[in-house]
N, C-alpha and C. Protein backbone atom coordinates (compact mmCIF):
# COMPACT_ATOMS: atom_id res chain seq x y z
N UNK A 1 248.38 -26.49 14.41
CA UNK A 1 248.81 -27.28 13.28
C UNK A 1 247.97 -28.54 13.20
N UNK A 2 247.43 -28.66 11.79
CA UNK A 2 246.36 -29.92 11.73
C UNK A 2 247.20 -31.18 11.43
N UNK A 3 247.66 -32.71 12.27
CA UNK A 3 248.11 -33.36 12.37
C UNK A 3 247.03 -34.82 11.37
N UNK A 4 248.07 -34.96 10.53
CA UNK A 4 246.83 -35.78 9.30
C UNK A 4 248.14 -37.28 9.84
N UNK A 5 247.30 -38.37 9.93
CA UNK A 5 248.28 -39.84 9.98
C UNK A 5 247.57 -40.44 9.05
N UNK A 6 248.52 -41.52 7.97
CA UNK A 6 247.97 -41.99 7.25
C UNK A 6 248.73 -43.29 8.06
N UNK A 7 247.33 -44.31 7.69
CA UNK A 7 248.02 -45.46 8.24
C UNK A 7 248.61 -46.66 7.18
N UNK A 8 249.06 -47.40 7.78
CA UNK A 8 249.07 -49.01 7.22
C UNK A 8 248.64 -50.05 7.66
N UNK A 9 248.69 -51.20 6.98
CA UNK A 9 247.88 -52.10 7.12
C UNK A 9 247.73 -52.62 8.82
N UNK A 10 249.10 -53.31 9.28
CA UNK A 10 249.43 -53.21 10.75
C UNK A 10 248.80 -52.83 11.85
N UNK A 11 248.91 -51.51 12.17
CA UNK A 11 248.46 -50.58 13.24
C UNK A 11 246.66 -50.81 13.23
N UNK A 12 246.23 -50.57 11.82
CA UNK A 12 244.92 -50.63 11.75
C UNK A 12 244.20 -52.20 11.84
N UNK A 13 245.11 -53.08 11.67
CA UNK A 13 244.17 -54.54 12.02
C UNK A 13 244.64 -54.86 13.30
N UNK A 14 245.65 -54.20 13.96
CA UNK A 14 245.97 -54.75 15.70
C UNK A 14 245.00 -53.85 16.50
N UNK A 15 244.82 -52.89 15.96
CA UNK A 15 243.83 -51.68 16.73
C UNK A 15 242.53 -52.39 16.83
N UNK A 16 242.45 -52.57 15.12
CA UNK A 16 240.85 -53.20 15.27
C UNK A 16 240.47 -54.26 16.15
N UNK A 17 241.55 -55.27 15.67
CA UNK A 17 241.47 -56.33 16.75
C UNK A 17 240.71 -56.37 18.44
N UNK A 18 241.30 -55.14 18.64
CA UNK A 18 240.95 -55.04 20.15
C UNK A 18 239.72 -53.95 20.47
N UNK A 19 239.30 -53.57 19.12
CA UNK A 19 238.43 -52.74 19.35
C UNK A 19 238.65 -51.35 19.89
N UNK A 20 239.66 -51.11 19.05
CA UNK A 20 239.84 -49.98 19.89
C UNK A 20 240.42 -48.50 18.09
N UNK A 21 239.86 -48.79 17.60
CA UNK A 21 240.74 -47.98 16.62
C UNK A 21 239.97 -46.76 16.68
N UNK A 22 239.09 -46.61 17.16
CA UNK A 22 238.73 -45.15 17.75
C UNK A 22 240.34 -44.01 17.91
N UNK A 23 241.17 -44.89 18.66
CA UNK A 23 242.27 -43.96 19.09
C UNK A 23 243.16 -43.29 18.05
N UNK A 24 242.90 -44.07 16.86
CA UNK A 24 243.60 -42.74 15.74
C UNK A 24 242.58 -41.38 15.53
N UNK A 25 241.73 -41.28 15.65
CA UNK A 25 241.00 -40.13 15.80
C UNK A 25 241.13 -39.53 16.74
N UNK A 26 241.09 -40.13 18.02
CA UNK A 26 241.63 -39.49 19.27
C UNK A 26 243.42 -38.59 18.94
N UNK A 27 243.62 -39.20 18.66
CA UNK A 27 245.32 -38.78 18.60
C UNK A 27 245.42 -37.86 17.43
N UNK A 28 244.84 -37.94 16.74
CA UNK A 28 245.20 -37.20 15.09
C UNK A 28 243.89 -36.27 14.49
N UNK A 29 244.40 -35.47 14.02
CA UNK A 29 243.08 -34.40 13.23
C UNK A 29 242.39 -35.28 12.77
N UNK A 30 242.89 -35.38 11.06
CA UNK A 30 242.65 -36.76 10.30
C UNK A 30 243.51 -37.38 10.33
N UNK A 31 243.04 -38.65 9.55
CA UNK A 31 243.30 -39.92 9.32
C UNK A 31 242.87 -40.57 7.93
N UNK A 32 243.80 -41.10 7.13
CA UNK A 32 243.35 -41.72 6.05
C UNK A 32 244.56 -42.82 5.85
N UNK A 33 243.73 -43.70 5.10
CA UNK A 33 243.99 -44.64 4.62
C UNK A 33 244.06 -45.01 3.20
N UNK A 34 245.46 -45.58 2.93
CA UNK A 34 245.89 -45.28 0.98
C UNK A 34 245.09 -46.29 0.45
N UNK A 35 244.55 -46.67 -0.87
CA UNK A 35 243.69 -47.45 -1.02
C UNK A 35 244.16 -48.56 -1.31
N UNK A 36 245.98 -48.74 -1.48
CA UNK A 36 246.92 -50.06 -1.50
C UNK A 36 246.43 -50.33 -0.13
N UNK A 37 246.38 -49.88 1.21
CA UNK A 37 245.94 -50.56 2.26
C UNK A 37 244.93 -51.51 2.39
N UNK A 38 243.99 -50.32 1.86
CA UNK A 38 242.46 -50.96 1.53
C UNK A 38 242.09 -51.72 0.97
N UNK A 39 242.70 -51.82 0.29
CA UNK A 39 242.81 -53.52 -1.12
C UNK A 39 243.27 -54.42 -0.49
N UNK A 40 244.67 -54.20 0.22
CA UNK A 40 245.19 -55.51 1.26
C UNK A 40 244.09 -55.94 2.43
N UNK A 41 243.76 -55.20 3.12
CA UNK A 41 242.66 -55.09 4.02
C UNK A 41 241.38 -56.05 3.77
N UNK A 42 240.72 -55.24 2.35
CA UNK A 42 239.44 -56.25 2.38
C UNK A 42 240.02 -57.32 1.48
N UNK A 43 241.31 -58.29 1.48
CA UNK A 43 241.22 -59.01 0.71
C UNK A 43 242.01 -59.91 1.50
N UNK A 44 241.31 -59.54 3.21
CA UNK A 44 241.27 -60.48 3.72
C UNK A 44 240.35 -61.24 4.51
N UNK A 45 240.14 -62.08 5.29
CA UNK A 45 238.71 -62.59 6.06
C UNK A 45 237.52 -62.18 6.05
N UNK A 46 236.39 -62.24 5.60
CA UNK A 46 235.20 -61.49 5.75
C UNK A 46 234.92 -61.12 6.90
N UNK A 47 235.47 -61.98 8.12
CA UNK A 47 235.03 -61.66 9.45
C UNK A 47 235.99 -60.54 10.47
N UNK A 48 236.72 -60.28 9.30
CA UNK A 48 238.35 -59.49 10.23
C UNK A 48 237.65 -58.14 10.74
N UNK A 49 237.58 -57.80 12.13
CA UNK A 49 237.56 -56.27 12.59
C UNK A 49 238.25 -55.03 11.22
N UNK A 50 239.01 -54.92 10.58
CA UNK A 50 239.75 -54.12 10.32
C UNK A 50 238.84 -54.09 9.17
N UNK A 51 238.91 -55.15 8.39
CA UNK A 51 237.87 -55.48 6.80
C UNK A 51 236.66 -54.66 7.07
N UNK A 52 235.58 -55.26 8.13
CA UNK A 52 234.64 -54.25 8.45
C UNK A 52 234.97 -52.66 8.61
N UNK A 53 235.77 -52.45 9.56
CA UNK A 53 236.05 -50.90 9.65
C UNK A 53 235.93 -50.57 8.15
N UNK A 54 237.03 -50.87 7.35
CA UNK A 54 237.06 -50.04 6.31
C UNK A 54 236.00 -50.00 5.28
N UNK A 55 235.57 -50.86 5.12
CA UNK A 55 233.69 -51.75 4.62
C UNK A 55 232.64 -50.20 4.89
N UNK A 56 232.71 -50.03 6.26
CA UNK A 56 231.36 -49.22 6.74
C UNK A 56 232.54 -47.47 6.51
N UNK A 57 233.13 -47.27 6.16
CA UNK A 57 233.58 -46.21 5.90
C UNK A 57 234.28 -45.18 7.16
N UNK A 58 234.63 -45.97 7.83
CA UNK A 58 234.94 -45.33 9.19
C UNK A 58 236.58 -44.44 9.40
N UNK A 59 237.26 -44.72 7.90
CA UNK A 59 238.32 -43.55 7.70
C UNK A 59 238.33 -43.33 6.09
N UNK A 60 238.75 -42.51 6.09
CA UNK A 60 238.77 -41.90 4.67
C UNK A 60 240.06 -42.59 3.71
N UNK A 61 239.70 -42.85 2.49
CA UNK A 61 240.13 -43.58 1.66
C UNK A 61 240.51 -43.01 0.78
N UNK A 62 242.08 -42.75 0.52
CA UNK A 62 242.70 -41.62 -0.22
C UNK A 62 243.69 -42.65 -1.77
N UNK A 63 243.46 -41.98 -2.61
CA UNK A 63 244.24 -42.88 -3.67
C UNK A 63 245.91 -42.92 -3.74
N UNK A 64 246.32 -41.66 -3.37
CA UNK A 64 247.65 -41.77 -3.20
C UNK A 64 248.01 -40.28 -1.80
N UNK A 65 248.81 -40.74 -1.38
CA UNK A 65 249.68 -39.80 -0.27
C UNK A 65 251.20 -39.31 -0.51
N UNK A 66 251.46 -38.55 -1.62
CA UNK A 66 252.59 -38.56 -2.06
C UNK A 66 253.31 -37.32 -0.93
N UNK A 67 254.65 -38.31 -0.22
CA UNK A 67 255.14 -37.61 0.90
C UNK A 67 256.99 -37.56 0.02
N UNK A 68 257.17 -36.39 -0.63
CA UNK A 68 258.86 -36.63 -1.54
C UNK A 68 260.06 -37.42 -0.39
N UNK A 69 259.70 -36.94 0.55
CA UNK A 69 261.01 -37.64 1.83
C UNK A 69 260.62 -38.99 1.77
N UNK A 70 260.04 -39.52 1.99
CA UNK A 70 259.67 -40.68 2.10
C UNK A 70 259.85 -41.62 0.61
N UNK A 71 259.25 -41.64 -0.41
CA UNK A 71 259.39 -41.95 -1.58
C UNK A 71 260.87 -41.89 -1.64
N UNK A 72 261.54 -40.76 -1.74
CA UNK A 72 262.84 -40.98 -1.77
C UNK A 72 263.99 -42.65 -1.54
N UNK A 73 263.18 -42.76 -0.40
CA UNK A 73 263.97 -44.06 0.08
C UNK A 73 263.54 -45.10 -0.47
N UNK A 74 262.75 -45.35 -1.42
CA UNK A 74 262.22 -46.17 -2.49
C UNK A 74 261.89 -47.32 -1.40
N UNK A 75 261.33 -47.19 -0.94
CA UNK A 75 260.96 -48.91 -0.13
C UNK A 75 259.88 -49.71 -0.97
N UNK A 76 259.60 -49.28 -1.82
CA UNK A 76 258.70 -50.05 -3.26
C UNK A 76 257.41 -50.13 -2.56
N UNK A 77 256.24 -50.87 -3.30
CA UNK A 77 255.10 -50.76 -3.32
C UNK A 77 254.25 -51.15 -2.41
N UNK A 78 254.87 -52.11 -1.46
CA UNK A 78 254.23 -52.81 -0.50
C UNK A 78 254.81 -51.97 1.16
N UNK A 79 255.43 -51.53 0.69
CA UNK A 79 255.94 -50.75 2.30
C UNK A 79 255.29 -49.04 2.13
């Protein structure tokens, strides 16, 4: 079974931080990232680990991840 994680903003700038975000690839088939992330992301520090990651293309950048269980619980646009 191919195990796809999409991330959020969080996980991916504490990972980066330490240099280590290699480990969602390690752990997961793919990996992508919604492009609401990606907008939050580079629209922060020019110098942020995470800004770069997503800059040089180092996960895939998906426009929407529509999951019905999830949506369900309406947690609105920012969650």
């Amino acid at each position: 079974m191919t195990e796809r994680w999409v991330l959020n903003a969080s996980p991916l700038i504490v990972l980066t931080r330490v240099g280590q975000e290699h480990l969602f690839h390690t752990l997961a088939d793919e990996v992508v990232v919604p492009r609401a992330v990606a907008v939050e992301i580079e629209a922060g520090p020019a110098d942020d680990p995470a800004r770069q990651v997503i800059a040089g293309g180092y996960f895939a950048i998906v426009e929407a991840v529509p999951v019905p269980e999830v949506l369900a619980w309406d947690l609105g646009a920012g969650d």
